[in-house]
Protein backbone atom coordinates (compact mmCIF):
# COMPACT_ATOMS: atom_id res chain seq x y z
CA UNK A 1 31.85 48.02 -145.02
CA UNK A 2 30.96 44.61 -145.96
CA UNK A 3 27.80 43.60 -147.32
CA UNK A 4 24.92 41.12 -145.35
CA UNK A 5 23.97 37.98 -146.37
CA UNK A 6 20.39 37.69 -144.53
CA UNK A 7 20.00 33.68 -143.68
CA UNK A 8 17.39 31.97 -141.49
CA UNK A 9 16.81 29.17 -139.57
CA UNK A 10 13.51 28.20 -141.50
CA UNK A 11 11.08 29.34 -144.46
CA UNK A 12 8.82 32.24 -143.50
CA UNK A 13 11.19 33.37 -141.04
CA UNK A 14 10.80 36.88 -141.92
CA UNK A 15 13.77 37.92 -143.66
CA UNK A 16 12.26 39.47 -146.75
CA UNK A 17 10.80 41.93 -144.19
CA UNK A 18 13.85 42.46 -142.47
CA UNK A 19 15.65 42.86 -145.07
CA UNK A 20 13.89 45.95 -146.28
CA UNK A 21 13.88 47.27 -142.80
CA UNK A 22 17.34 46.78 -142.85
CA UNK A 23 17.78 48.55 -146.33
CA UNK A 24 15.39 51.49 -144.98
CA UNK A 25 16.78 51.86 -141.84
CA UNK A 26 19.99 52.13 -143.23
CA UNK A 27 19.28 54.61 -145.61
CA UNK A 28 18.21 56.92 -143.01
CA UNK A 29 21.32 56.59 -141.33
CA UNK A 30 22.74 58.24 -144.40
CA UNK A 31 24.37 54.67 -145.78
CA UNK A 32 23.40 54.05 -149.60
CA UNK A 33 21.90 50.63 -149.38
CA UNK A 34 20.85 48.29 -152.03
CA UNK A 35 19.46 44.46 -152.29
CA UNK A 36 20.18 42.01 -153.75
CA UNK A 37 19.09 38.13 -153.56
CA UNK A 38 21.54 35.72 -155.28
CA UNK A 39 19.16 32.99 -155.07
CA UNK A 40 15.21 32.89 -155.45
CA UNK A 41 12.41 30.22 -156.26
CA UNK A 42 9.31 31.82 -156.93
CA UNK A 43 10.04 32.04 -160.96
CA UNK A 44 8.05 34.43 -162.65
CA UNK A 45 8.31 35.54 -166.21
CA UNK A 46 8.63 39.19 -167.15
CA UNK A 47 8.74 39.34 -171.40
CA UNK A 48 11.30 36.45 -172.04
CA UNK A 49 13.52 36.71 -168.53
CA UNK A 50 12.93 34.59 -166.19
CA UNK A 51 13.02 36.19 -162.55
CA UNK A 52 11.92 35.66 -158.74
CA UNK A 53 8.51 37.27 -158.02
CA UNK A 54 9.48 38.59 -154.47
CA UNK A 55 13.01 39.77 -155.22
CA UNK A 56 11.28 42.02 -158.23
CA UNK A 57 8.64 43.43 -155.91
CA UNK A 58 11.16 44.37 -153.33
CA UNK A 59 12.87 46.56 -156.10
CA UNK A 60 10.37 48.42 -156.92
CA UNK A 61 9.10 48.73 -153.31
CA UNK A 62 12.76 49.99 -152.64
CA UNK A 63 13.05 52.45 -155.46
CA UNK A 64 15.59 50.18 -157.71
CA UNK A 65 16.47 50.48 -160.89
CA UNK A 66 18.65 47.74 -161.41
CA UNK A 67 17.77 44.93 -164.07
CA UNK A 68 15.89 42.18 -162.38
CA UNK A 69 17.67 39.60 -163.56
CA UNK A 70 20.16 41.21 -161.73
CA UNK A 71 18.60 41.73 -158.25
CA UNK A 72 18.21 37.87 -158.54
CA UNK A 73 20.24 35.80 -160.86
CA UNK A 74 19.40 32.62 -160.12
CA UNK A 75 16.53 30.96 -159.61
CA UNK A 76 15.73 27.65 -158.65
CA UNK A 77 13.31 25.56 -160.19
CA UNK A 78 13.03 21.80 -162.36
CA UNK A 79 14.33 24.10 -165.21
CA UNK A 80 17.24 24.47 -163.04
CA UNK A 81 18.00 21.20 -162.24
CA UNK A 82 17.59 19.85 -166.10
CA UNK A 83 20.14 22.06 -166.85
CA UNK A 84 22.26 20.66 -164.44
CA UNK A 85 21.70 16.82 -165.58
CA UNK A 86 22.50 17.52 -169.16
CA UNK A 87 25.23 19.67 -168.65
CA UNK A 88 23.92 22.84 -169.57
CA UNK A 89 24.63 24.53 -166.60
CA UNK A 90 27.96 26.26 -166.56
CA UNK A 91 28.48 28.09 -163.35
CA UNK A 92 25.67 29.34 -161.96
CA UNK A 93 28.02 30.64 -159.37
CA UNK A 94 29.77 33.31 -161.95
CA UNK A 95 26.09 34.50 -162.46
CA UNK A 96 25.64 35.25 -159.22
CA UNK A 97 29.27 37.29 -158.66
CA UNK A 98 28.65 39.11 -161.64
CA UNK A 99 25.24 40.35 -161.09
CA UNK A 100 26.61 40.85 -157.43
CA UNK A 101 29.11 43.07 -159.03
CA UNK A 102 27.07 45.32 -161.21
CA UNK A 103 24.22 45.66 -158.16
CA UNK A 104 26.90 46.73 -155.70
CA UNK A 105 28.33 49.77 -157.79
CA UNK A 106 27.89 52.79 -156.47
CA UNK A 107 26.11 51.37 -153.00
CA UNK A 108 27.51 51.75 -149.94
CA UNK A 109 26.57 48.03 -149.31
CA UNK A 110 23.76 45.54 -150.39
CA UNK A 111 21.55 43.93 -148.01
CA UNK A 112 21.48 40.23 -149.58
CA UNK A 113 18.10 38.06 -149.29
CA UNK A 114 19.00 34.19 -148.81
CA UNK A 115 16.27 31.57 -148.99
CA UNK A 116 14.52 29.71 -146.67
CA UNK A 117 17.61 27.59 -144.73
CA UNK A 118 21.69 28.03 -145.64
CA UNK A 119 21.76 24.68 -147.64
CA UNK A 120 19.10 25.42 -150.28
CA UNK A 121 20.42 25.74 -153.65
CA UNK A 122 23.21 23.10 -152.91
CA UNK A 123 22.51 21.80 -156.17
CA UNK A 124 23.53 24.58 -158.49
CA UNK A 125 26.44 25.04 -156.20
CA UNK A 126 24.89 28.48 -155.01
CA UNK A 127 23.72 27.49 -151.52
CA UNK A 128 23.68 30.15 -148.90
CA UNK A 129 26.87 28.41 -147.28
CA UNK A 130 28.75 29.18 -150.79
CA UNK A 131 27.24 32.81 -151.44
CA UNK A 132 28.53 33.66 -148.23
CA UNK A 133 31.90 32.02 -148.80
CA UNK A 134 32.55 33.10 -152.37
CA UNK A 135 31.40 36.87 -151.88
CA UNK A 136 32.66 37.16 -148.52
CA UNK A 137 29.29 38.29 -147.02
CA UNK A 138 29.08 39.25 -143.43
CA UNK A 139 25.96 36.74 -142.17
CA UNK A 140 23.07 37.94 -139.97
CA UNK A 141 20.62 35.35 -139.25
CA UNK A 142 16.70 35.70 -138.54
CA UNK A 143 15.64 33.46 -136.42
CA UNK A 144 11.86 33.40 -135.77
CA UNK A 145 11.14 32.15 -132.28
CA UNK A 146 10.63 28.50 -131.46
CA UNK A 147 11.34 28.06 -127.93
CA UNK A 148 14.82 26.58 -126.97
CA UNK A 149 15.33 24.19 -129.70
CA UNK A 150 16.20 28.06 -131.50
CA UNK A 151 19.38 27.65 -130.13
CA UNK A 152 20.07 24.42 -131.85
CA UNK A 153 19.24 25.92 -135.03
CA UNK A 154 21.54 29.01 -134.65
CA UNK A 155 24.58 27.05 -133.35
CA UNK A 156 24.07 24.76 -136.39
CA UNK A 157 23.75 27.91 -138.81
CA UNK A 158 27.24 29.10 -136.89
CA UNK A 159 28.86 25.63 -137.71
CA UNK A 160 28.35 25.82 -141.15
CA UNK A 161 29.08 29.73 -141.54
CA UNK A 162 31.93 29.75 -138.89
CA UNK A 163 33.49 33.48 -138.55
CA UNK A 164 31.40 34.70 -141.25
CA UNK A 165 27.77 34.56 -139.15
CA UNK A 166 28.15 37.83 -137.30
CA UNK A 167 24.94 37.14 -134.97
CA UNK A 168 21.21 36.98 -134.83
CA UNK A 169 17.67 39.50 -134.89
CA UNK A 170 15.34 37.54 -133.04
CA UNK A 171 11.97 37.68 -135.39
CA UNK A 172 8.28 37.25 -134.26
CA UNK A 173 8.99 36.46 -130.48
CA UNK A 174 5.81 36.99 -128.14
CA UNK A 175 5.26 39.29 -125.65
CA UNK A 176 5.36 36.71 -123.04
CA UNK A 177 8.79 35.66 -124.32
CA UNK A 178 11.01 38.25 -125.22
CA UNK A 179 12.80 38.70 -121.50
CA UNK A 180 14.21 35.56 -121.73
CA UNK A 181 15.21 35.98 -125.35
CA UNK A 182 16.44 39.48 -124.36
CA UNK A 183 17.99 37.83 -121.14
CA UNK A 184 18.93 34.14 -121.04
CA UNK A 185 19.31 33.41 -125.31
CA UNK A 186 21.20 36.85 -125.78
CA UNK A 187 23.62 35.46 -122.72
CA UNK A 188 24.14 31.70 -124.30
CA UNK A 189 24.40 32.78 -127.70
CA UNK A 190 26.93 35.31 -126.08
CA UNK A 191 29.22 32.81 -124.90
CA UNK A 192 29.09 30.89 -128.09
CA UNK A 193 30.54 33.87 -129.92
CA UNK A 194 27.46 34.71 -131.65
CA UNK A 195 26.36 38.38 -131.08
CA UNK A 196 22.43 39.31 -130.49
CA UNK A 197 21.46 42.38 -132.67
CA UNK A 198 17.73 42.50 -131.29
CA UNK A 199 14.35 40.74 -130.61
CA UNK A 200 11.10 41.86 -132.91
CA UNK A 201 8.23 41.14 -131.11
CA UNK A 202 5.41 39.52 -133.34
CA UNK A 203 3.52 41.56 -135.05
CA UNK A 204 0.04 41.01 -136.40
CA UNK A 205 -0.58 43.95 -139.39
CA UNK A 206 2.90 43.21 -140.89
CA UNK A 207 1.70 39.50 -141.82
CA UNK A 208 -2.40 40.35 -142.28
CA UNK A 209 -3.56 39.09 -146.09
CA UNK A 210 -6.58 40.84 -147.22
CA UNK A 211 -10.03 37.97 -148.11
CA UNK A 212 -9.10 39.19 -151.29
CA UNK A 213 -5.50 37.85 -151.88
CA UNK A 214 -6.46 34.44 -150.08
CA UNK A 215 -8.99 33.81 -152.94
CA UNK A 216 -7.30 34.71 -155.73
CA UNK A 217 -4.10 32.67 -154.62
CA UNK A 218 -6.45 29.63 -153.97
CA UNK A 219 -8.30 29.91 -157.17
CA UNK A 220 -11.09 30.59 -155.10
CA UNK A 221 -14.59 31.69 -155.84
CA UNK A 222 -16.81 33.95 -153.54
CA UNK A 223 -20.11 31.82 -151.99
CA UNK A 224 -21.23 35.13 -150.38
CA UNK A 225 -19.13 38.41 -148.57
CA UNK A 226 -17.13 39.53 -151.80
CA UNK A 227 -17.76 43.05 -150.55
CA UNK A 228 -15.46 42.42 -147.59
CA UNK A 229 -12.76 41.34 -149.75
CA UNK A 230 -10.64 44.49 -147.79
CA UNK A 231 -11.01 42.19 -144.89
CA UNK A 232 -7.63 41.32 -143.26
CA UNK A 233 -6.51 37.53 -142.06
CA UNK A 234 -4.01 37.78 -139.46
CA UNK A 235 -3.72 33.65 -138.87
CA UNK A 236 -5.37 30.36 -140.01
CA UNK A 237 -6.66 27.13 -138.84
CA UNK A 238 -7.39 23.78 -140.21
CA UNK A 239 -11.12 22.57 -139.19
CA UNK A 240 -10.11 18.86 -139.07
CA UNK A 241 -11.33 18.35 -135.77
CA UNK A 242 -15.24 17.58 -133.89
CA UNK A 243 -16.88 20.75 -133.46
CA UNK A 244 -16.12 20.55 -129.61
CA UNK A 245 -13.02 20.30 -129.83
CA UNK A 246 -12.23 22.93 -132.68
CA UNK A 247 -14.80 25.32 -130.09
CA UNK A 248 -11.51 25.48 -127.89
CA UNK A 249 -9.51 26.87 -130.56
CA UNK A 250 -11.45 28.79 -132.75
CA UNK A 251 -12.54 31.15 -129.45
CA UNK A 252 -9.25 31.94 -128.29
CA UNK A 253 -7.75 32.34 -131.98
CA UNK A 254 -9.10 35.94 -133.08
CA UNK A 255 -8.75 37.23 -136.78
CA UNK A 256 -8.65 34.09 -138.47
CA UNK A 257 -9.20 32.39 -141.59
CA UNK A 258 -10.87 28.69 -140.78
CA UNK A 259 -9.89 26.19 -143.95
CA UNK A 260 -12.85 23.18 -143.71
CA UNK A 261 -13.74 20.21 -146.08
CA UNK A 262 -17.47 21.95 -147.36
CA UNK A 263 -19.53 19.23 -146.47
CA UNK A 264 -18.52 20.09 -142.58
CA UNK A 265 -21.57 22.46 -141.94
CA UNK A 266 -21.03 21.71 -138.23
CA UNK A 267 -17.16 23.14 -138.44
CA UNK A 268 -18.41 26.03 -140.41
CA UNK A 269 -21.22 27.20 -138.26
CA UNK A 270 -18.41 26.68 -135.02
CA UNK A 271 -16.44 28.75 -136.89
CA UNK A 272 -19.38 31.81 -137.36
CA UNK A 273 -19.85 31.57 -133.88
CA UNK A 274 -16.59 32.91 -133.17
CA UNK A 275 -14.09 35.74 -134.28
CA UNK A 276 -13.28 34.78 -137.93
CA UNK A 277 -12.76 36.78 -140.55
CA UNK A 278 -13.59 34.20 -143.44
CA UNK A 279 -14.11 30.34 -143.94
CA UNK A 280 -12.00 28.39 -146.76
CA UNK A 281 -14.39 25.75 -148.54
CA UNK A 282 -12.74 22.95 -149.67
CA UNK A 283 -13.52 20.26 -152.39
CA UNK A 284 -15.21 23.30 -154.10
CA UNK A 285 -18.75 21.84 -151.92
CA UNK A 286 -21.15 24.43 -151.42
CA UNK A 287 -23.21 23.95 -148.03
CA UNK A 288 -26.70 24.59 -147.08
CA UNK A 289 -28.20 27.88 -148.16
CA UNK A 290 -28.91 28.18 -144.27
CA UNK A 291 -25.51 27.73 -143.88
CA UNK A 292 -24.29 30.80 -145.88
CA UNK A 293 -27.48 32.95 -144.72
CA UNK A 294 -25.50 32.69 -140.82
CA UNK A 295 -22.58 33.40 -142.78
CA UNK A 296 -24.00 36.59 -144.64
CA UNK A 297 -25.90 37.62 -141.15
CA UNK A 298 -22.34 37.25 -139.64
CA UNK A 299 -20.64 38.80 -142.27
CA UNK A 300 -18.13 36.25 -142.82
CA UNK A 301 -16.75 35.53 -146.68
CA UNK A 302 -16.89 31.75 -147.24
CA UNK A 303 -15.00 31.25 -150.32
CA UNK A 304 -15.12 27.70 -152.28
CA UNK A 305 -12.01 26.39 -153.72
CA UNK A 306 -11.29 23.14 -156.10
CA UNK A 307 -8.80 21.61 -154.02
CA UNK A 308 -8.17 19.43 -150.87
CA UNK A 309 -7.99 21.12 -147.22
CA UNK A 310 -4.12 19.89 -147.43
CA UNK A 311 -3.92 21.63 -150.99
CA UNK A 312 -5.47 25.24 -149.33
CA UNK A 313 -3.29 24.59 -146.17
CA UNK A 314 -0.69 24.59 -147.97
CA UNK A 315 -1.22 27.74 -150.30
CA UNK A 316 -2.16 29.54 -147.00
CA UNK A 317 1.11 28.81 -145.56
CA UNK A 318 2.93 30.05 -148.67
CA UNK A 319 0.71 33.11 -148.47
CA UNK A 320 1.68 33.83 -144.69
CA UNK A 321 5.21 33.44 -145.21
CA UNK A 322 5.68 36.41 -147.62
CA UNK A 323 5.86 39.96 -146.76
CA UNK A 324 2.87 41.74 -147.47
CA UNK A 325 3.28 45.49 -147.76
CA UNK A 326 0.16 46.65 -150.18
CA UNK A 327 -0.57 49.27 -147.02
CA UNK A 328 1.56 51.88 -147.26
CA UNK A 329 1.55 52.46 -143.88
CA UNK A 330 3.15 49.02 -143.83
CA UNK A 331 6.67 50.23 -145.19
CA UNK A 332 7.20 53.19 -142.44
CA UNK A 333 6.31 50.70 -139.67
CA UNK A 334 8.87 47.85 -140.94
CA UNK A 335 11.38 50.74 -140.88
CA UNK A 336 10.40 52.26 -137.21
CA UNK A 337 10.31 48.54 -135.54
CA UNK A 338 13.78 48.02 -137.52
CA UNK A 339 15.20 51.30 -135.95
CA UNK A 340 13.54 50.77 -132.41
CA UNK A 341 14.41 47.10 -131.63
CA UNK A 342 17.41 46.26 -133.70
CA UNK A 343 21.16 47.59 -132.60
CA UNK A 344 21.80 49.57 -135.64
CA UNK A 345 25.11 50.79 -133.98
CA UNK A 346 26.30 47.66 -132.99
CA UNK A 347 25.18 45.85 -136.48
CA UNK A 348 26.61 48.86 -138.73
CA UNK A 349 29.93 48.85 -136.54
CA UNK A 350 30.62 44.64 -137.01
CA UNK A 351 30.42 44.86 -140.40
CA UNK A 352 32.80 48.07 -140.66
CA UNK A 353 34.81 45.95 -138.92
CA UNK A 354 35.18 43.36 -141.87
């Protein structure tokens, strides 16, 4: 059985989550699976190794006790590339086959992570186009929906990978969507050669960050509502708009974190009037003490931050594109949906067949 190289056609695509359901579904099936991610870029030091935040979690989440800097041995930041100016950098390559190597023995197969699109870590040689290639990895791309222009992305991924893409899980598709993914996609992608392995429909509790984790990523410090830090986010909006205007949105957008320049009162006080779980302050301004008495009588967390609203925008993205598993319940449910929605059969028989 060959191993799977899990690509995507953009960041936050899901494929840290589906790789894990992937490894846990498969290990219920009886088939000893481990994981492994060649390449990483959230570096993170643990004593004097240097090794990717997520891809250590994930080990330890799985029940792995291979070295870290073996789970990922590579990872990509301006470290990286100095060492490939002066010359330093031998072959990162050879780091990755080796670790590769001494992950795979005694697995059944490994259930590889790849980064955000196939041409990231071109650099270093070790881009997902060249993992695949050099280990002769069996592809499976997540593709989180984006309306037809998907199907650009995929073909594109399928031009680069050629016989080695096997086919696509469909990742975070909407209710009102998934019968033509199921029906019309699955057919085109069909004719292109590209198999279709299953549609996840989106799903809010696997990608809900607690109050708490948003303000300590953001550097952020509590104006009032630290006691609801167990609060969960499911989504976020930017308050850059009039207050009529952001009305519209902020009423039909439940569960949400609203990220506003401080001295906005009027976008805050929109925002308590609807369903939101906190408000982001930026510019670290602290409004009107009748401001945050409507948000303590609303019991809404507005948390004030040093940065720009571009600067907490951003971090919230980052935040919303990782898996977030801290509820247990969290890890049986990624393994159910992967079991109930994804062709296991089909999947485990195509890469037999390698």
């Amino acid at each position: 059985m060959r191993s799977a190289y899990i690509a995507s056609t953009q960041g936050g695509g899901g494929k840290t989550t589906i790789s894990v359901g992937l490894c846990l579904a498969l290990r219920n099936r009886g088939i000893n699976a481990g994981y492994f991610k060649p390449v990483g870029t959230l570096a993170a030091h643990a004593g004097n190794q240097l090794v990717d935040e997520d891809a250590t979690f994930v080990a330890g989440l799985l029940g792995l006790d291979d070295s870290p800097t073996d789970i990922c041995p590579v990872v990509l930041d301006e470290d990286a590339l100095h060492d490939v100016l002066e010359g330093s950098e031998v072959d990162a390559m050879r780091r990755v086959e080796a670790a590769y190597a001494r992950v795979a023995k005694g697995k059944d197969m490994l259930v590889c992570e790849g980064l955000g699109e196939i041409w990231q870590g071109r650099f270093l040689q070790t881009s997902g186009a060249e993992v695949v290639k050099r280990l002769r990895l069996a592809a499976i791309l997540v593709a989180k929906f984006a309306g037809a222009r998907l199907l650009d992305d995929i073909c594109y991924v399928k031009d680069a990978l050629k016989k080695s893409m096997l086919g696509v899980i469909f990742n975070m598709v909407p209710e009102s969507r998934l019968e033509v993914v199921e029906g019309d996609y699955t057919r085109f992608l069909a004719k292109n050669g590209i198999a279709s392995y299953g549609a996840l429909v989106s799903n809010s509790r696997l990608s809900a960050i607690s109050i708490g984790e948003i303000a300590d990523e953001l550097g952020g410090t509590f104006v009032c509502g630290e006691d609801h830090r167990g609060l969960l986010a499911e989504t976020y909006l930017i308050g850059a708009m009039s207050p009529e205007h952001a009305l519209h949105y902020f009423q039909i957008t439940p569960n949400k974190v609203v990220i506003v320049g401080g001295d906005r009162s009027e976008i805050v006080l929109t925002a308590l009037d609807t369903p939101t779980v906190a408000v982001v302050l930026t510019g670290n301004f602290v409004p009107s003490a009748s401001v945050v008495a409507r948000a303590e009588e609303a019991g809404v967390p507005l948390i004030a931050v040093d940065g720009d609203t571009v600067q907490a925008a951003d971090g919230m993205r980052r935040l919303f594109g990782r898996l977030r598993v801290q509820e247990p319940g969290k890890i049986d449910l990624i393994a159910a949906i992967i079991a109930e929605r994804v062709d296991l059969d089909r999947l485990v028989g195509d890469l037999g067949d390698g």
